[in-house]
C-alpha atoms as a PDB file:
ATOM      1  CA  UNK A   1      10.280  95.947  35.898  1.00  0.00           C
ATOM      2  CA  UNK A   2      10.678  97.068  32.074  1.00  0.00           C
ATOM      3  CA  UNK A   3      11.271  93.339  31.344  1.00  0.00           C
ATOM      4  CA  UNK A   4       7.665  92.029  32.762  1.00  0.00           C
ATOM      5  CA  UNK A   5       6.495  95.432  30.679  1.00  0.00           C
ATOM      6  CA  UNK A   6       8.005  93.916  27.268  1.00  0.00           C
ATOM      7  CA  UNK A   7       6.458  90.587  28.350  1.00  0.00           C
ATOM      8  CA  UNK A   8       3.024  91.965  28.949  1.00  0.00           C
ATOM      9  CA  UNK A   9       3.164  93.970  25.782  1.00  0.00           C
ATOM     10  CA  UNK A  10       4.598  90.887  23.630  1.00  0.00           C
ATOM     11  CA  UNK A  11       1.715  88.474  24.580  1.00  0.00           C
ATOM     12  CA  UNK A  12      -0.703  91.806  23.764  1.00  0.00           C
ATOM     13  CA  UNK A  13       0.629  91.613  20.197  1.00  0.00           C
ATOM     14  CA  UNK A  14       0.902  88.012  19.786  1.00  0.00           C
ATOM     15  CA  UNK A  15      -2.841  87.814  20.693  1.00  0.00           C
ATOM     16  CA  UNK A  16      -3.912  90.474  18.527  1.00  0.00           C
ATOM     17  CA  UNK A  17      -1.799  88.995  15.515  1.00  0.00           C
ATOM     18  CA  UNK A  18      -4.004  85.606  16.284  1.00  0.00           C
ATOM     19  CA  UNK A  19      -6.865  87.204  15.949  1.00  0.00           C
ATOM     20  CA  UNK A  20      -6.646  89.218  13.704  1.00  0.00           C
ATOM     21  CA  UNK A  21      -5.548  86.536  11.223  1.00  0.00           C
ATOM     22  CA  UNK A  22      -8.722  84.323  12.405  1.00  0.00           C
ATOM     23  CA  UNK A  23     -10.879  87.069  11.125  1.00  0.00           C
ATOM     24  CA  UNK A  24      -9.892  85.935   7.881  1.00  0.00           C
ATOM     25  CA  UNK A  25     -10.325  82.237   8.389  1.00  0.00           C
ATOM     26  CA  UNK A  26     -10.924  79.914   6.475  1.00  0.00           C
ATOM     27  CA  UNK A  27      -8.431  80.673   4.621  1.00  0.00           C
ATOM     28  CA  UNK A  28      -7.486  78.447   0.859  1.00  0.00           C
ATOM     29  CA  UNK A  29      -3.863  78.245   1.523  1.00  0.00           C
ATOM     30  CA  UNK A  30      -3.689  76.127  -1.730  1.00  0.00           C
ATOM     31  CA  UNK A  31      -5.669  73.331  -3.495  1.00  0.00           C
ATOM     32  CA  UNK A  32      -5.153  71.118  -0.422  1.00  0.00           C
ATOM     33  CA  UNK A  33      -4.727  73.155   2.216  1.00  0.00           C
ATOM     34  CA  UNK A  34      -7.138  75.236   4.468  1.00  0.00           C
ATOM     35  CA  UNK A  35      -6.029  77.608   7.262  1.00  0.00           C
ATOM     36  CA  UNK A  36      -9.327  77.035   9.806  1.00  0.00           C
ATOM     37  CA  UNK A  37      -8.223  78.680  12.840  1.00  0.00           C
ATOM     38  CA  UNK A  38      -5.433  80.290  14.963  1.00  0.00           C
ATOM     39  CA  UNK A  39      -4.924  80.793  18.954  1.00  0.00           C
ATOM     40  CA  UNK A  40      -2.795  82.233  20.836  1.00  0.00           C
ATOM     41  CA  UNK A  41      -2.334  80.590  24.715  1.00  0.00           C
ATOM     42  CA  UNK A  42      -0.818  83.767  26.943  1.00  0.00           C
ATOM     43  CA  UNK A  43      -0.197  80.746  29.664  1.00  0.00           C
ATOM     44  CA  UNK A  44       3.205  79.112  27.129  1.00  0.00           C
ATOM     45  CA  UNK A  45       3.098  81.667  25.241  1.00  0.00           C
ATOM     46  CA  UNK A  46       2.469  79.873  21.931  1.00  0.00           C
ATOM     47  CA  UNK A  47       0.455  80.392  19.148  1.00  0.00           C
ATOM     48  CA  UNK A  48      -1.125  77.472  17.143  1.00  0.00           C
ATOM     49  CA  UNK A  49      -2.131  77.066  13.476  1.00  0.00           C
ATOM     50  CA  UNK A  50      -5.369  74.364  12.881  1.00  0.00           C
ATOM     51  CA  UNK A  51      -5.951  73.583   9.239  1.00  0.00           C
ATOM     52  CA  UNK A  52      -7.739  71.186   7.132  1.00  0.00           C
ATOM     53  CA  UNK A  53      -6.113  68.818   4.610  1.00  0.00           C
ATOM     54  CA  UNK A  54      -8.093  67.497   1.644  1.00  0.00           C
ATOM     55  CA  UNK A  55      -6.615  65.325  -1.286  1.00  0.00           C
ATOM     56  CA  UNK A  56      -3.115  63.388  -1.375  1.00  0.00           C
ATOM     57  CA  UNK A  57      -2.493  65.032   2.142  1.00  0.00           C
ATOM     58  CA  UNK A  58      -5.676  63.686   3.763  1.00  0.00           C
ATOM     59  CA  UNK A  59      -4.125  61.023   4.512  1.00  0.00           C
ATOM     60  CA  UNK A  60      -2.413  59.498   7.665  1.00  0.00           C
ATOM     61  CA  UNK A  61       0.167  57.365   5.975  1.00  0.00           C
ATOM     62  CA  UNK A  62       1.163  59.640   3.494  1.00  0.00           C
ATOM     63  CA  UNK A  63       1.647  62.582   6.170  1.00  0.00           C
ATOM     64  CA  UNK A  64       3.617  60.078   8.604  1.00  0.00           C
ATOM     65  CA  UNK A  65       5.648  59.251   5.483  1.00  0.00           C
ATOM     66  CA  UNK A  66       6.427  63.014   4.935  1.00  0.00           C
ATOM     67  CA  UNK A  67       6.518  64.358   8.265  1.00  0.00           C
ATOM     68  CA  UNK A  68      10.261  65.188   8.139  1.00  0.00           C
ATOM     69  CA  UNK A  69      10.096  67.226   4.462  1.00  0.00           C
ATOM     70  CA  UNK A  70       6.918  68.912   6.185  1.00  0.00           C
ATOM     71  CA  UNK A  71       8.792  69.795   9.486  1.00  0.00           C
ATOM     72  CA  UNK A  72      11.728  70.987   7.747  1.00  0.00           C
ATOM     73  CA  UNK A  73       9.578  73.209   5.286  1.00  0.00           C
ATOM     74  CA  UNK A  74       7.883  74.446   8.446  1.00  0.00           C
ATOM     75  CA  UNK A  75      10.976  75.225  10.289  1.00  0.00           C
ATOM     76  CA  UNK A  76      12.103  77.121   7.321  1.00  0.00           C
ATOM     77  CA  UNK A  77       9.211  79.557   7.435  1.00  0.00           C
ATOM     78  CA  UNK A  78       9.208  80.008  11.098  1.00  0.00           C
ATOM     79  CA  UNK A  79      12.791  81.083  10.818  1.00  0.00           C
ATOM     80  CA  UNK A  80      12.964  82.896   8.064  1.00  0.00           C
ATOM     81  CA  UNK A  81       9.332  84.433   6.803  1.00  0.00           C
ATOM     82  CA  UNK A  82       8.369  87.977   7.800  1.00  0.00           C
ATOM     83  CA  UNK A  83       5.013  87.148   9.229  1.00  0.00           C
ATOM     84  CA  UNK A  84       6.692  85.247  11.714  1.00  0.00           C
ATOM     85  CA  UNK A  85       9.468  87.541  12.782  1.00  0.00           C
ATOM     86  CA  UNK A  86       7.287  89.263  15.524  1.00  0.00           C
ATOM     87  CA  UNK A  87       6.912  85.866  17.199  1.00  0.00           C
ATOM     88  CA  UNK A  88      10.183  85.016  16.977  1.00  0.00           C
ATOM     89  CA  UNK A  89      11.340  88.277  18.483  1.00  0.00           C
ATOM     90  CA  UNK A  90       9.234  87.536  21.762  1.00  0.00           C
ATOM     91  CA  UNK A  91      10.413  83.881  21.713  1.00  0.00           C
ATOM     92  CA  UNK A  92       6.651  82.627  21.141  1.00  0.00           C
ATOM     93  CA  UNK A  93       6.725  78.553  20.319  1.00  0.00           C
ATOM     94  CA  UNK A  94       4.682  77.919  16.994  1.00  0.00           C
ATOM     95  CA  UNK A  95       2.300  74.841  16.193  1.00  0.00           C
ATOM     96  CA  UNK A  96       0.659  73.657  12.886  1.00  0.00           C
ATOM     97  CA  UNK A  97      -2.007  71.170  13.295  1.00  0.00           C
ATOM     98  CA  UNK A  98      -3.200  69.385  10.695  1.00  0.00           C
ATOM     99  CA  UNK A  99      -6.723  67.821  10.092  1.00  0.00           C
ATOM    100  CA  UNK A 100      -8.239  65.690   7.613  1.00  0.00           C
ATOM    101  CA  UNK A 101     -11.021  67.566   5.931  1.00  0.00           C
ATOM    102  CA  UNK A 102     -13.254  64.160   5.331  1.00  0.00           C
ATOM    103  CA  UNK A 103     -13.050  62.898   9.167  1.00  0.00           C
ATOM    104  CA  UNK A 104     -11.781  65.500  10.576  1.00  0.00           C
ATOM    105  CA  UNK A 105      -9.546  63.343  12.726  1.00  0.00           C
ATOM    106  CA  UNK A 106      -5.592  64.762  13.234  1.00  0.00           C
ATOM    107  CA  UNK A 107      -3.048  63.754  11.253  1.00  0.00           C
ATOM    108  CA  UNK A 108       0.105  65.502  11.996  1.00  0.00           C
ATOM    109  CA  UNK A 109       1.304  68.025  14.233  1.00  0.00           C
ATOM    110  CA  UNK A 110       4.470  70.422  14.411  1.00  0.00           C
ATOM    111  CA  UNK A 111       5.844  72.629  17.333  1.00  0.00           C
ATOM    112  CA  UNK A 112       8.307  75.109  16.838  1.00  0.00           C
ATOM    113  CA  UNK A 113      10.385  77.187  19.586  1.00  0.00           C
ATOM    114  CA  UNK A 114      11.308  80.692  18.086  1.00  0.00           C
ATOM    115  CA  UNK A 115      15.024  81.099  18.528  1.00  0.00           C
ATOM    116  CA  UNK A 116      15.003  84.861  20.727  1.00  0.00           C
END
């Protein structure tokens, strides 16, 4: 049916929009922040976001402490930037991981449900 179609051809775009963003990995979002990676998971349909945190942000405490003016920055982009308007369209859930660039361990992570 048309509606499987749209599905089929939604997950097609999401993927290529993952990839082609990790051709450009790593990418210097700003002095502290590093875009490493992205993947898109046909399975949930999701897409995630890995990056790499150096300086006041590499830090667990600090990015517990902030996790809600993080999230709600987040949740502002997903709904409202233009980059993310094709996922939002095809209902596609968003995640932003975040890694310490010295050990490499996690510290925070976000997931987002695109309002269709």
């Amino acid at each position: 049916p048309e509606e499987e179609r749209q599905k089929r051809e939604a997950e097609k775009a999401d993927k290529r929009k993952a990839e082609k963003t990790n051709r450009s990995c790593p990418t210097r979002m700003n002095e502290t922040i590093t875009l490493d990676s992205t993947c898109y998971n046909e399975k949930d349909n999701s897409v995630s976001y890995f990056y790499s945190v150096t300086g006041e942000l590499d830090n667990a405490t600090y990015m517990n402490t902030h996790y809600a003016a993080f999230k709600q920055a987040l949740q502002d982009a997903v709904d409202n930037s233009v980059e993310m308007e094709e996922y939002r369209k095809f209902g596609t859930s968003i995640r932003y991981i975040y890694y310490s660039g010295s050990s490499k361990r996690q510290l925070a992570a976000f997931s987002f449900n695109s309002p269709k």
